[in-house]
C-alpha atoms as a PDB file:
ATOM      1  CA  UNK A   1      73.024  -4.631  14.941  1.00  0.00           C
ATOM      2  CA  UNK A   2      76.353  -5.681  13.684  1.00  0.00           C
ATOM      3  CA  UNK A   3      77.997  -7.121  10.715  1.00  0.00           C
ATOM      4  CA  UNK A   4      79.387  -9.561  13.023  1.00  0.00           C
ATOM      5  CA  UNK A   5      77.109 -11.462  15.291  1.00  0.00           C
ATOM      6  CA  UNK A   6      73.225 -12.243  15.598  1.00  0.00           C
ATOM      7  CA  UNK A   7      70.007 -10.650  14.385  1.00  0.00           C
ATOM      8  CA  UNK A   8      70.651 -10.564  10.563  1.00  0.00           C
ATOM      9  CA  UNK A   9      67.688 -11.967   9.360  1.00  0.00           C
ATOM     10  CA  UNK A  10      65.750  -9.986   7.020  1.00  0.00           C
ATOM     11  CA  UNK A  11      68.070  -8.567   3.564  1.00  0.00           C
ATOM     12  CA  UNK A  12      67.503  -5.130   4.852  1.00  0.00           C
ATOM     13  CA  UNK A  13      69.255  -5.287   7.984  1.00  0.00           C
ATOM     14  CA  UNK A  14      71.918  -7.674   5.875  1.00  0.00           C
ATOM     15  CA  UNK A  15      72.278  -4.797   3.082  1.00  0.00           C
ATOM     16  CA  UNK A  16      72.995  -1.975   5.735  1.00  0.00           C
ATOM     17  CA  UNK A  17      76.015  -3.716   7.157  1.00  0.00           C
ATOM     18  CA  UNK A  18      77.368  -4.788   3.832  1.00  0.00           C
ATOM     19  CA  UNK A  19      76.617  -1.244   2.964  1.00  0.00           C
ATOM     20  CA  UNK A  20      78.309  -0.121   6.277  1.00  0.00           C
ATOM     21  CA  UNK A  21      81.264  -2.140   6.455  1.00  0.00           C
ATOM     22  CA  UNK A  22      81.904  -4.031   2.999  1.00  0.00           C
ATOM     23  CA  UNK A  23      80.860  -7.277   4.472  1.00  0.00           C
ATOM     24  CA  UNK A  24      78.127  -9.177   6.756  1.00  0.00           C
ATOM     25  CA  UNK A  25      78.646 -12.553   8.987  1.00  0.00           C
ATOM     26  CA  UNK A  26      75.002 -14.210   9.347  1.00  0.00           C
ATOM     27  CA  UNK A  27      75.099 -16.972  11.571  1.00  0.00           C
ATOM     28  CA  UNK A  28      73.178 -20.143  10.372  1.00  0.00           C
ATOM     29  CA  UNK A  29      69.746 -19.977  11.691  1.00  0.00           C
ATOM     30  CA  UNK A  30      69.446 -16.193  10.743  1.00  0.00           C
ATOM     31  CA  UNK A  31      70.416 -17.060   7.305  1.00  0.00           C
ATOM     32  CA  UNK A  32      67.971 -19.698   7.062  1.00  0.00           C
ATOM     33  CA  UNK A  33      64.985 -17.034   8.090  1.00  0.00           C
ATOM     34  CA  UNK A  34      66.187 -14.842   5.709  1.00  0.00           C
ATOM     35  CA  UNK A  35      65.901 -17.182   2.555  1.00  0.00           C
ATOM     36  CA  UNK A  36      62.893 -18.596   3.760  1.00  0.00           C
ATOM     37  CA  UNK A  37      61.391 -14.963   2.849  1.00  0.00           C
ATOM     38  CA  UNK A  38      62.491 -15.486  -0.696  1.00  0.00           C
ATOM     39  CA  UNK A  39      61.278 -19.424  -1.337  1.00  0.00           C
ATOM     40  CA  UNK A  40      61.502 -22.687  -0.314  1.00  0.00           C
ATOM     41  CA  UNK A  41      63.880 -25.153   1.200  1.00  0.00           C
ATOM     42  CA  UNK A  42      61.841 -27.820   1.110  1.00  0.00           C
ATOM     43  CA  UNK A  43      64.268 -30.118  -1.106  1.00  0.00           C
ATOM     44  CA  UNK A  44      67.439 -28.472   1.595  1.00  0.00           C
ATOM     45  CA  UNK A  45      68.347 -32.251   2.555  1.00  0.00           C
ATOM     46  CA  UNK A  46      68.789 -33.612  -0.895  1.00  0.00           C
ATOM     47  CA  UNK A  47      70.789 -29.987  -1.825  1.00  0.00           C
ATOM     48  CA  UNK A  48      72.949 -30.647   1.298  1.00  0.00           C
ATOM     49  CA  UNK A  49      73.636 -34.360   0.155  1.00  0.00           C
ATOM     50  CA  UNK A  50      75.025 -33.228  -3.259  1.00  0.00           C
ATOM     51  CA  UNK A  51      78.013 -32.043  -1.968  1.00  0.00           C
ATOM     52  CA  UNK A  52      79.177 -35.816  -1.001  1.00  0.00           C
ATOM     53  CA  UNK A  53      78.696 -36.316  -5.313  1.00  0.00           C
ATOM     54  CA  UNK A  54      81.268 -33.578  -6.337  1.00  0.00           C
ATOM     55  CA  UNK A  55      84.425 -33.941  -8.700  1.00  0.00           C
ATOM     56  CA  UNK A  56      87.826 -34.071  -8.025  1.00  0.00           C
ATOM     57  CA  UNK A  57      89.548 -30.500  -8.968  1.00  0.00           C
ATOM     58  CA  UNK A  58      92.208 -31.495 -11.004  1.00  0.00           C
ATOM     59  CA  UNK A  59      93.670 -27.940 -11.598  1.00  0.00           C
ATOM     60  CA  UNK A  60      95.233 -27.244  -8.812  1.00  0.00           C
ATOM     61  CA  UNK A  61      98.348 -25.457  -9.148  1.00  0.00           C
ATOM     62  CA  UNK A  62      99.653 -26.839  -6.895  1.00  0.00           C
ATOM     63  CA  UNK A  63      99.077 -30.727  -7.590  1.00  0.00           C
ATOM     64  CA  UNK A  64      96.867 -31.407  -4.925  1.00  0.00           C
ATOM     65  CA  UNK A  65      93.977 -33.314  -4.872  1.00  0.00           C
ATOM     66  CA  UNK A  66      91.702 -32.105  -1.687  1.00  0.00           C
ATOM     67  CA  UNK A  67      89.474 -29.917  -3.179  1.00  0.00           C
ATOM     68  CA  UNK A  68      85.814 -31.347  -4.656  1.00  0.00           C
ATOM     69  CA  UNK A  69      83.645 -28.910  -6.930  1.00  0.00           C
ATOM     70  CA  UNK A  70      80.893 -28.274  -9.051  1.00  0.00           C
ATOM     71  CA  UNK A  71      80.408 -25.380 -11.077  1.00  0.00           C
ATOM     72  CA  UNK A  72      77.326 -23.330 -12.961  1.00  0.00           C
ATOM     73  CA  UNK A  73      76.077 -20.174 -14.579  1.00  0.00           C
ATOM     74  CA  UNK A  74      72.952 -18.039 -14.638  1.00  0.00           C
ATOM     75  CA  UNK A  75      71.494 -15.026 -15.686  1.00  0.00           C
ATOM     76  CA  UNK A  76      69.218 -12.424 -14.026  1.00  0.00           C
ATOM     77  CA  UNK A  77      67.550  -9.553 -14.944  1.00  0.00           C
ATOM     78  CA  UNK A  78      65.803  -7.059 -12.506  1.00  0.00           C
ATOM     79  CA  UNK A  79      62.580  -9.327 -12.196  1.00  0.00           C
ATOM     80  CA  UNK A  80      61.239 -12.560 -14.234  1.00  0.00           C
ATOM     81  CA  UNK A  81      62.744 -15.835 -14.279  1.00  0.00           C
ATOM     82  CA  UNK A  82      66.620 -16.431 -13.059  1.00  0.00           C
ATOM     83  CA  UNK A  83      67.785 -18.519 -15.890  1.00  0.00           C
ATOM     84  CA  UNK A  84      70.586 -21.602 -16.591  1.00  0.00           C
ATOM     85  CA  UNK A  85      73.116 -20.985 -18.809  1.00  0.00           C
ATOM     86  CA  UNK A  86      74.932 -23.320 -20.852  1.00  0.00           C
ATOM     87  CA  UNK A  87      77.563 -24.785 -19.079  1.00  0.00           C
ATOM     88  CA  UNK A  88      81.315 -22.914 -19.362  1.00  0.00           C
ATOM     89  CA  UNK A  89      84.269 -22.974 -18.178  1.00  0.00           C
ATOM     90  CA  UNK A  90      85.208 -21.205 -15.224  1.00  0.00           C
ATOM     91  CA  UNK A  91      88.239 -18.161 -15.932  1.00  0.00           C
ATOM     92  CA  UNK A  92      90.451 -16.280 -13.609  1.00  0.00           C
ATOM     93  CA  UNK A  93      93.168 -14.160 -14.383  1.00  0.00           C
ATOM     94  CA  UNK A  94      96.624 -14.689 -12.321  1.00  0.00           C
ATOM     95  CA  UNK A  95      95.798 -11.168 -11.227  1.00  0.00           C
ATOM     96  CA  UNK A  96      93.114 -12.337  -9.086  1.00  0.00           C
ATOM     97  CA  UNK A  97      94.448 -15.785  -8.679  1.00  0.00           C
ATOM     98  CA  UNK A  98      98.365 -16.730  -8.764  1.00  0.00           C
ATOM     99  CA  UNK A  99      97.586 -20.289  -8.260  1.00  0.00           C
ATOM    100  CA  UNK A 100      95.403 -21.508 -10.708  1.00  0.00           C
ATOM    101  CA  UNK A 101      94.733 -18.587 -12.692  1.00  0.00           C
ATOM    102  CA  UNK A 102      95.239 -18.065 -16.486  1.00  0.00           C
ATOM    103  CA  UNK A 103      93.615 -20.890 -17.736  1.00  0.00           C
ATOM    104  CA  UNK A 104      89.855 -21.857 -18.302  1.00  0.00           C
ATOM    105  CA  UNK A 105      89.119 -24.676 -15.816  1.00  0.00           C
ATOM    106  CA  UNK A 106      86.167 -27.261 -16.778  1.00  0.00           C
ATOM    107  CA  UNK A 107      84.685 -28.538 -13.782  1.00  0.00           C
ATOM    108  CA  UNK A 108      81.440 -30.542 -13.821  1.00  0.00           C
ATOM    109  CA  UNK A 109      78.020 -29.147 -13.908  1.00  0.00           C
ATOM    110  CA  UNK A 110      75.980 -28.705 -11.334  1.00  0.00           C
ATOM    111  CA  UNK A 111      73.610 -31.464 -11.421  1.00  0.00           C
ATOM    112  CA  UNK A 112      69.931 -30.359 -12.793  1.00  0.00           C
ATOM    113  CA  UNK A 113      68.261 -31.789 -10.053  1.00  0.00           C
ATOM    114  CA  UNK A 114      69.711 -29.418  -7.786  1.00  0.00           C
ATOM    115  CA  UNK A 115      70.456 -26.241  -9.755  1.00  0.00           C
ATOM    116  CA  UNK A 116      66.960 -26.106 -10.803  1.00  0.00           C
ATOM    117  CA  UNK A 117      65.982 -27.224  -7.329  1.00  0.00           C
ATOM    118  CA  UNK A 118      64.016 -25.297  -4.504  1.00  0.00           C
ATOM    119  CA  UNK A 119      67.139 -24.747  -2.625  1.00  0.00           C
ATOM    120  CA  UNK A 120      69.582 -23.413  -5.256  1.00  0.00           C
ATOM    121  CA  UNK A 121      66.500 -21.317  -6.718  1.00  0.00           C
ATOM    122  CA  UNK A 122      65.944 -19.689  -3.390  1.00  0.00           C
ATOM    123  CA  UNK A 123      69.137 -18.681  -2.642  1.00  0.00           C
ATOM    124  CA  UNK A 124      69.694 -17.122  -6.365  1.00  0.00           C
ATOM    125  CA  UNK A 125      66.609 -15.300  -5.593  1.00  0.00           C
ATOM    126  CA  UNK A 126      67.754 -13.835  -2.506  1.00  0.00           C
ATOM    127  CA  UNK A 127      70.933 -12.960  -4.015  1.00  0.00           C
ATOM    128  CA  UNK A 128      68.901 -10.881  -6.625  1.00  0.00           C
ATOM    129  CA  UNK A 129      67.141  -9.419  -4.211  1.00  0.00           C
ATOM    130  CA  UNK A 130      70.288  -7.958  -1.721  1.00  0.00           C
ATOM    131  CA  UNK A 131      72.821  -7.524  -4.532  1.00  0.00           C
ATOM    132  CA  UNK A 132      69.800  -5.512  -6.913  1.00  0.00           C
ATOM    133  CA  UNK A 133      69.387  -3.566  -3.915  1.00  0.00           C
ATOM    134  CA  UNK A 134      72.997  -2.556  -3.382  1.00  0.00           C
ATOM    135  CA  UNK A 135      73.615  -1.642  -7.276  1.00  0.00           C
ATOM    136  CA  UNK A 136      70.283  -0.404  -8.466  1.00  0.00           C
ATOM    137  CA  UNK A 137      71.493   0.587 -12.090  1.00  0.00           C
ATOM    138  CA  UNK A 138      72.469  -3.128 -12.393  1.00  0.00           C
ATOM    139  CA  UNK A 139      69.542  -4.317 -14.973  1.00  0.00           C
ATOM    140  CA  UNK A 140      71.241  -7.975 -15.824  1.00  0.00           C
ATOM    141  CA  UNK A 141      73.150 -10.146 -13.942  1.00  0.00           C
ATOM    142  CA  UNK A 142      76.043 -12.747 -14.516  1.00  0.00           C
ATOM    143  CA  UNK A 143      75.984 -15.146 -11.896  1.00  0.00           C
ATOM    144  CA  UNK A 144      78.111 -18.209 -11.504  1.00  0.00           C
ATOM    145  CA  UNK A 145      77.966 -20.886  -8.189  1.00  0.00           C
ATOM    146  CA  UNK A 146      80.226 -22.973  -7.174  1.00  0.00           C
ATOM    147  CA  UNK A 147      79.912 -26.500  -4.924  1.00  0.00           C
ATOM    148  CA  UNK A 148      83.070 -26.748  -2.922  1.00  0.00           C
ATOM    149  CA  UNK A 149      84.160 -29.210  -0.891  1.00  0.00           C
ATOM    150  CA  UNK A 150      87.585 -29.531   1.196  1.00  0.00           C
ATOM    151  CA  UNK A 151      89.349 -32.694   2.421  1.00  0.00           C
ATOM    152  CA  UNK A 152      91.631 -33.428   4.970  1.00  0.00           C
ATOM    153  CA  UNK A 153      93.589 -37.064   4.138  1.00  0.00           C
ATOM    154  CA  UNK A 154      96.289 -38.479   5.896  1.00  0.00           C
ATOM    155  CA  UNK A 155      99.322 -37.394   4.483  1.00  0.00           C
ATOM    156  CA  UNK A 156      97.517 -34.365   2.492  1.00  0.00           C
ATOM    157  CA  UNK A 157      95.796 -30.962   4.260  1.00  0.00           C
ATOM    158  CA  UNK A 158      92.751 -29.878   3.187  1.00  0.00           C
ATOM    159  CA  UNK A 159      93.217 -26.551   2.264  1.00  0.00           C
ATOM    160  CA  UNK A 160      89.954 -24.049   2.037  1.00  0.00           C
ATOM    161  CA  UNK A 161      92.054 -21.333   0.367  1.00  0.00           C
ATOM    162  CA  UNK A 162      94.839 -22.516  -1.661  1.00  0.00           C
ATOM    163  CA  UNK A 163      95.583 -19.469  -3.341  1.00  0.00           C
ATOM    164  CA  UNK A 164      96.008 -17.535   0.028  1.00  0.00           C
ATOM    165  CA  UNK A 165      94.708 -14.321   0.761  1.00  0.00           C
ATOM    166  CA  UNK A 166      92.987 -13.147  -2.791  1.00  0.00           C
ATOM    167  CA  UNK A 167      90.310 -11.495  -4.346  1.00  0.00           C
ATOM    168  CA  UNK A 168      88.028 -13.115  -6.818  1.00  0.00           C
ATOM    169  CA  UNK A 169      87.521 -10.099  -9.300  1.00  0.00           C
ATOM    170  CA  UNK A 170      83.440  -9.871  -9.141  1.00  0.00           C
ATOM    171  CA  UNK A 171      81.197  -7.729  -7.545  1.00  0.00           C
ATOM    172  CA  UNK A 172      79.249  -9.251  -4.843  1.00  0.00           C
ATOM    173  CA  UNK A 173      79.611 -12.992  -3.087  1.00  0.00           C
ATOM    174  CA  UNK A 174      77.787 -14.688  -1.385  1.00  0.00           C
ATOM    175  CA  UNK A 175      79.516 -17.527   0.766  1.00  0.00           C
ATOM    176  CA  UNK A 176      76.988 -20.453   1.956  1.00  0.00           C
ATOM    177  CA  UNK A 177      77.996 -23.176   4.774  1.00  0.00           C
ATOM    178  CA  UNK A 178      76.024 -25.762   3.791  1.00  0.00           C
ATOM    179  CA  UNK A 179      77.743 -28.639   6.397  1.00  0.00           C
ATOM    180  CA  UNK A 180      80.940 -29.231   8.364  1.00  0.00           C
ATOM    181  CA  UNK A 181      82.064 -33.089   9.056  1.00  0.00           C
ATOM    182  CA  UNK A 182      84.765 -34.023  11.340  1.00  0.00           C
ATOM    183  CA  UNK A 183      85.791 -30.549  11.534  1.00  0.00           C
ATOM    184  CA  UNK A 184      88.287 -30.224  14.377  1.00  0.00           C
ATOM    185  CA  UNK A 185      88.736 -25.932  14.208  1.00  0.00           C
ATOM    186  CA  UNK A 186      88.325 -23.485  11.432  1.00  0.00           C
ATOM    187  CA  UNK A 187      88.125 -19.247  10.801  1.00  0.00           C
ATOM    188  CA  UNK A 188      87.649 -17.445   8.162  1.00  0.00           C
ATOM    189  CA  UNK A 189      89.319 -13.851   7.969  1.00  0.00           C
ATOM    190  CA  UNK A 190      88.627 -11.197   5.536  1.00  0.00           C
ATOM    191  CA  UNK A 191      90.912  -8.337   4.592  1.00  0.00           C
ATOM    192  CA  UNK A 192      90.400  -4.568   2.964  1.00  0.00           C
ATOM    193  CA  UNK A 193      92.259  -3.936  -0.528  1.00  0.00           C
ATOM    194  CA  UNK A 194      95.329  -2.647   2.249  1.00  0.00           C
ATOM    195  CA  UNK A 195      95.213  -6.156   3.576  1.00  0.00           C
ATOM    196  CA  UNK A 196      94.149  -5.139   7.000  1.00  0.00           C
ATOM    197  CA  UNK A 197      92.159  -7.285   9.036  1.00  0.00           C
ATOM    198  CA  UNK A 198      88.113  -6.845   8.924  1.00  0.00           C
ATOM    199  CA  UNK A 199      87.788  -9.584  11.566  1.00  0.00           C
ATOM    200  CA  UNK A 200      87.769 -13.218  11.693  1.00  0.00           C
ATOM    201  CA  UNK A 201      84.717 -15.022  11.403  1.00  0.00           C
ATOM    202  CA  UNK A 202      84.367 -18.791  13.792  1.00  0.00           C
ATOM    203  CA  UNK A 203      80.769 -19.888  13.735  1.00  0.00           C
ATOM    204  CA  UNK A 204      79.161 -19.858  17.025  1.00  0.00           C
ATOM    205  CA  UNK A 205      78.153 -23.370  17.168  1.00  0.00           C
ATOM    206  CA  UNK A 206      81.929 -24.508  16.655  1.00  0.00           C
ATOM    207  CA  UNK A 207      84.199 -25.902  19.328  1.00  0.00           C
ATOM    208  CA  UNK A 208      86.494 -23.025  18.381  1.00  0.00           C
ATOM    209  CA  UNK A 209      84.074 -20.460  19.798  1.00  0.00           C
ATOM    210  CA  UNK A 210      83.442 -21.702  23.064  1.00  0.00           C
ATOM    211  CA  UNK A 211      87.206 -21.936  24.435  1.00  0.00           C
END
């Protein structure tokens, strides 16, 4: 097994390489299996469609106006219900992000229908499940979710990380690709706190993977 690559479909096998190596890359139809172990997915088309009815970000430091979002908080504890909090703005200090840092941002809510969906409701649950496992002496969890989507315009770049390499000051993430549309190339790249390359990440299905 490896954090990179195929096979990564149970939150066991998942929890040894983030264990192992800080990090795990689960391609899409191992992901799938593995929150399918945790709920349903039966309402996955309508959670997919959401993203086309996100908000424009209008914080962005740097005046653009590519990035689409939604935004929501829960709480967990070790077991019972994973619960909605009232909504909140979203806080990060310039430490952790230089661009639009420093401020609380108010972004829209993520609409009911879908946070307390099958979908989203799986995926928290899974999360509960890996993350508990990892930090045992957790009891209660803060968890927040975000709905991004990037676009490319003429005349204006989509950017999927505006703030450059960074680190977003919480424990564990989890980072779901829910769809890609006219997508030409794309990689994503992580780094240790020494900013050394852990390995870039091109799903296997893209055009970038097969040259």
């Amino acid at each position: 097994m490896s954090e990179i690559g195929t096979g990564l479909q149970n939150a066991s096998g998942i929890r040894t390489a983030i264990a192992r190596a800080g990090y795990a890359f689960v391609e899409a139809s191992d992901m799938r299996t593995a929150l399918a172990r945790f709920g349903t997915l039966a309402d996955w088309p309508a959670f997919a469609e959401s993203w086309n009815d996100l908000e424009v970000d209008t914080y962005m430091g740097d005046g653009g106006r590519y990035r689409r979002r939604r935004f929501g908080v829960w709480a967990a504890e070790r077991r019972g219900p994973i619960v909605r909090g009232p909504h909140q703005a979203h806080f990060q200090t310039l430490d952790y992000n230089t661009l639009n840092g420093g401020i609380e941002r108010w972004f829209k809510p993520i609409a009911d229908a879908i946070g307390d969906g099958a979908s989203m409701r799986t995926v928290l649950e899974y999360c509960r499940a890996l993350f508990g496992r990892l930090a045992p002496d957790t009891a209660r969890w803060h968890i927040e979710a975000h709905q991004f989507r990037i676009e490319a315009k003429q005349g204006e770049q989509g950017k999927p990380t505006p703030a450059g390499m960074h680190r977003d000051g919480v424990d564990y993430v989890l980072v779901l690709l829910v769809n890609r549309r006219n997508i030409r190339t794309g990689t994503t790249t992580l780094h240790d706190l020494d900013r050394r390359p852990l390995g870039p990440f091109t799903p296997p299905d893209h055009p970038a993977a097969r040259r």
